[in-house]
N, C-alpha and C. Protein backbone atom coordinates (compact mmCIF):
# COMPACT_ATOMS: atom_id res chain seq x y z
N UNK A 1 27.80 -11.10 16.38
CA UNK A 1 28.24 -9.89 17.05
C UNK A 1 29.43 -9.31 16.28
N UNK A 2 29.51 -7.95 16.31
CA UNK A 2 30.54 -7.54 15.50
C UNK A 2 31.69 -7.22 16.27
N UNK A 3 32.85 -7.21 15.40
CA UNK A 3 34.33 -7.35 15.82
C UNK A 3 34.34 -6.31 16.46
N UNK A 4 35.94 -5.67 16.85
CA UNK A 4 36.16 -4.66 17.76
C UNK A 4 36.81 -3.92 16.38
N UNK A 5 37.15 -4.50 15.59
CA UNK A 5 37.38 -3.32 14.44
C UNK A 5 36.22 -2.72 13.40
N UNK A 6 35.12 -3.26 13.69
CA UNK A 6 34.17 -3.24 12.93
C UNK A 6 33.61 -2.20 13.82
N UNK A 7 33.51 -1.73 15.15
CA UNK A 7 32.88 -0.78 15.80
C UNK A 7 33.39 0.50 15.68
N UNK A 8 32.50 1.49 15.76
CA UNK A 8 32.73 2.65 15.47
C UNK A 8 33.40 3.54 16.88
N UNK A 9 34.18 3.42 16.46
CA UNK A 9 35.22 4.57 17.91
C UNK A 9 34.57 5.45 18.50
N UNK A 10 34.71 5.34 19.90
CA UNK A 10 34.08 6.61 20.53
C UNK A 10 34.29 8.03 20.16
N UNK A 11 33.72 8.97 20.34
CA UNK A 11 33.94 10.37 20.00
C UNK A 11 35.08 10.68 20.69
N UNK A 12 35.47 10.19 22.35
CA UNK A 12 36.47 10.70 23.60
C UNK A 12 38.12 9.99 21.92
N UNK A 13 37.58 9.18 21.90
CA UNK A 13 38.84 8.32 21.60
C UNK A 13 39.30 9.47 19.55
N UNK A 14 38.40 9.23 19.03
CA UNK A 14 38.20 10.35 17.98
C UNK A 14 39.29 11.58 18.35
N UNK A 15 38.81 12.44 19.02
CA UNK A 15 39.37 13.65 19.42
C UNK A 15 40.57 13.07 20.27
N UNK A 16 41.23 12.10 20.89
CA UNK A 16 41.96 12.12 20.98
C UNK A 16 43.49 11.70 20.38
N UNK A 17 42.87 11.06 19.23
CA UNK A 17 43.70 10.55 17.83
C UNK A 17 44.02 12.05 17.43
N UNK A 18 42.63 13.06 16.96
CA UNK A 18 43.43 14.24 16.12
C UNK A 18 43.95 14.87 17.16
N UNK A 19 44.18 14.97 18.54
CA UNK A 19 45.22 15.54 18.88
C UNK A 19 46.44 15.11 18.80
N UNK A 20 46.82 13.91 18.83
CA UNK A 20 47.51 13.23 18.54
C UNK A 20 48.70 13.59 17.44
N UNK A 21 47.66 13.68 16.71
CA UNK A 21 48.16 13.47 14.96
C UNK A 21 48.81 15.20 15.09
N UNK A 22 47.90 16.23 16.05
CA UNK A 22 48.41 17.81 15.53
C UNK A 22 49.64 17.71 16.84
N UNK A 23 50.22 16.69 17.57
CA UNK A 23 50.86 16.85 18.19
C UNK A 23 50.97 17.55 19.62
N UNK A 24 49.58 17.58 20.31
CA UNK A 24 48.93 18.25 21.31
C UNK A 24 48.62 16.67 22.28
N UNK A 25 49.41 16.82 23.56
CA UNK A 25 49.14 15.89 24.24
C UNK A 25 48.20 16.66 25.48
N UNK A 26 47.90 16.00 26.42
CA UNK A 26 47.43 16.54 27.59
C UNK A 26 47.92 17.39 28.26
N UNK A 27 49.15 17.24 28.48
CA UNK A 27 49.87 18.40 29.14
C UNK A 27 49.54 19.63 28.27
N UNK A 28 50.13 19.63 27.15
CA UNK A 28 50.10 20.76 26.14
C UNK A 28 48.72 20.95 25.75
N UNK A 29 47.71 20.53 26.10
CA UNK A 29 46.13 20.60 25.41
C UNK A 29 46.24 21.64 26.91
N UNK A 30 46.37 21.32 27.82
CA UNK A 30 45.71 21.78 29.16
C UNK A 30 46.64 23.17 29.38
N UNK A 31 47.93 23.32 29.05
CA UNK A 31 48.49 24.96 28.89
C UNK A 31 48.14 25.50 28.08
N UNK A 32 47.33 25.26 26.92
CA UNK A 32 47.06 26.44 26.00
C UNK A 32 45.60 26.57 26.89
N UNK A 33 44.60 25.49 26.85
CA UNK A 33 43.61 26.24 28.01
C UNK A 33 43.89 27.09 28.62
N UNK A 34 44.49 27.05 29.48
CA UNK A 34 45.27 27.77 30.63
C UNK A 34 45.71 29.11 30.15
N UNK A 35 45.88 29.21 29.13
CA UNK A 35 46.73 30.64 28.48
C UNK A 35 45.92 31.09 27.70
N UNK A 36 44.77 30.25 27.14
CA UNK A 36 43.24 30.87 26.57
C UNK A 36 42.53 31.81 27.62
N UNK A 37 42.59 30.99 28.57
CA UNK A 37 41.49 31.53 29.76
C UNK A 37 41.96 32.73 30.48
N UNK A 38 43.50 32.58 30.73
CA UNK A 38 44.24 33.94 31.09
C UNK A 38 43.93 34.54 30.33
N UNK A 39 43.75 34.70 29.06
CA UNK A 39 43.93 35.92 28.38
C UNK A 39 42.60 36.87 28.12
N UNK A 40 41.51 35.66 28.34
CA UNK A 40 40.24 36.01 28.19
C UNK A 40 39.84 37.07 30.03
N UNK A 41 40.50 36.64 30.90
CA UNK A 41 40.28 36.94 32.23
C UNK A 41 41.04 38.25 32.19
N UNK A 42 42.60 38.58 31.52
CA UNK A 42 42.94 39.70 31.63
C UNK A 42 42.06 40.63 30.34
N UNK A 43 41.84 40.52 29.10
CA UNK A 43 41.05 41.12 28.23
C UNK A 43 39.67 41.45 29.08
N UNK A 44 38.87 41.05 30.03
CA UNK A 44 38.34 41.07 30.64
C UNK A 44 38.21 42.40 32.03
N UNK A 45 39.29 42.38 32.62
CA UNK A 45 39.66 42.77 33.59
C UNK A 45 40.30 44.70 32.52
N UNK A 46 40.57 44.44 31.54
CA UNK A 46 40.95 45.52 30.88
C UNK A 46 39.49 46.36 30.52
N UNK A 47 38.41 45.69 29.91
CA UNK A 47 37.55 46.12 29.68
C UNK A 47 36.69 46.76 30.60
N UNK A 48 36.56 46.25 32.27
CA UNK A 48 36.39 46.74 33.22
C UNK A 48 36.60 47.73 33.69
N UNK A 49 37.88 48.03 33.15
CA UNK A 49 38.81 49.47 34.11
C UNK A 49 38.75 50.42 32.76
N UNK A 50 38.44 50.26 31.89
CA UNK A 50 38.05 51.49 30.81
C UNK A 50 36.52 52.04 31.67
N UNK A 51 35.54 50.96 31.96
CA UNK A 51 34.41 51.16 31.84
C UNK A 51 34.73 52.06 33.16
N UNK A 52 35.03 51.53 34.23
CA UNK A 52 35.36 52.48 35.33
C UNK A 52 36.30 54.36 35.06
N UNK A 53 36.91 54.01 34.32
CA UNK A 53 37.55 55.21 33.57
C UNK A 53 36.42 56.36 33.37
N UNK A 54 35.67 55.67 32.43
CA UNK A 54 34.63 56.31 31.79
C UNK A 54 34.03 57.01 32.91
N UNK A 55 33.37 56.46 33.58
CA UNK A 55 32.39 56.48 34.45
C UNK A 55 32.94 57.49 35.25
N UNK A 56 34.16 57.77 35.99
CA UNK A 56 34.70 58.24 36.75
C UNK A 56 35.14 60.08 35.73
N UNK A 57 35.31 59.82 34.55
CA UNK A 57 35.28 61.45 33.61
C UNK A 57 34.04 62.00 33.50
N UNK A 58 34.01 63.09 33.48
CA UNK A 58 32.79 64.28 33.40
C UNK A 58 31.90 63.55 32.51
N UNK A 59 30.86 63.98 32.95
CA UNK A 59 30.13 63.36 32.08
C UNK A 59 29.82 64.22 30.44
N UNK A 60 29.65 63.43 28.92
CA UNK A 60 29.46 64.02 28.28
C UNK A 60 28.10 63.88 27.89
N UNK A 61 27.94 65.04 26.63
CA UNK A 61 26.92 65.07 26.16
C UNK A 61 26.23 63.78 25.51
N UNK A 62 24.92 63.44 26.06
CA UNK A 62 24.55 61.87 25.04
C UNK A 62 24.24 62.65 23.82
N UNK A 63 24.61 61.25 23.13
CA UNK A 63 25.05 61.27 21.92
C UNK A 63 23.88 60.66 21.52
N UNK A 64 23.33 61.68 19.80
CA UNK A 64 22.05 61.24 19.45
C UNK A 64 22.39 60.89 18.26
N UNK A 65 21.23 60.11 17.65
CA UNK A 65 21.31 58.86 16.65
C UNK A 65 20.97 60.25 15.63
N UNK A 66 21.86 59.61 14.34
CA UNK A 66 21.25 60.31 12.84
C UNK A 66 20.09 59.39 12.06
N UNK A 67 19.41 60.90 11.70
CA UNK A 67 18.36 60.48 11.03
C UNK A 67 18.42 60.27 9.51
N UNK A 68 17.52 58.66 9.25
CA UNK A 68 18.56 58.70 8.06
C UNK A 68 16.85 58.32 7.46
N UNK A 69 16.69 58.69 5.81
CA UNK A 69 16.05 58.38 4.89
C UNK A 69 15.89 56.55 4.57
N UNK A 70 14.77 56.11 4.96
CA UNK A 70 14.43 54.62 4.33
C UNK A 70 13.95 54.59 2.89
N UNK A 71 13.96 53.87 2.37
CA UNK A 71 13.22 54.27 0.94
C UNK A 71 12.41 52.59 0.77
């Protein structure tokens, strides 16, 4: 049977060495989540209220595609 150094490290344990090494513990792994996801939820919430913007101005003329030469 092979040793415990001879086995190949779990993946959980892997990823938690290179955080390690970049100096990202749990606490600090779990606030940048946290400040990823905010930012994705307000970028989000921005894109919403344009679309409502839009929607809410006169309406314009649709806009037609140019015709272009294939060769």
């Amino acid at each position: 049977m092979a040793s415990a150094e001879e086995r190949p490290k779990k993946a959980c344990c892997l990823v938690s060495e290179v955080l390690a090494e970049a100096g990202l513990d749990r606490k600090k792994a779990q606030k940048l989540r946290r400040q990823v996801l905010e930012g994705v939820v307000l970028l989000c919430q921005w894109q919403l209220e344009r679309l409502r913007e839009a929607e809410s101005a006169e309406p314009q003329r649709p806009k037609r595609g140019r015709k272009v030469k294939v060769e």
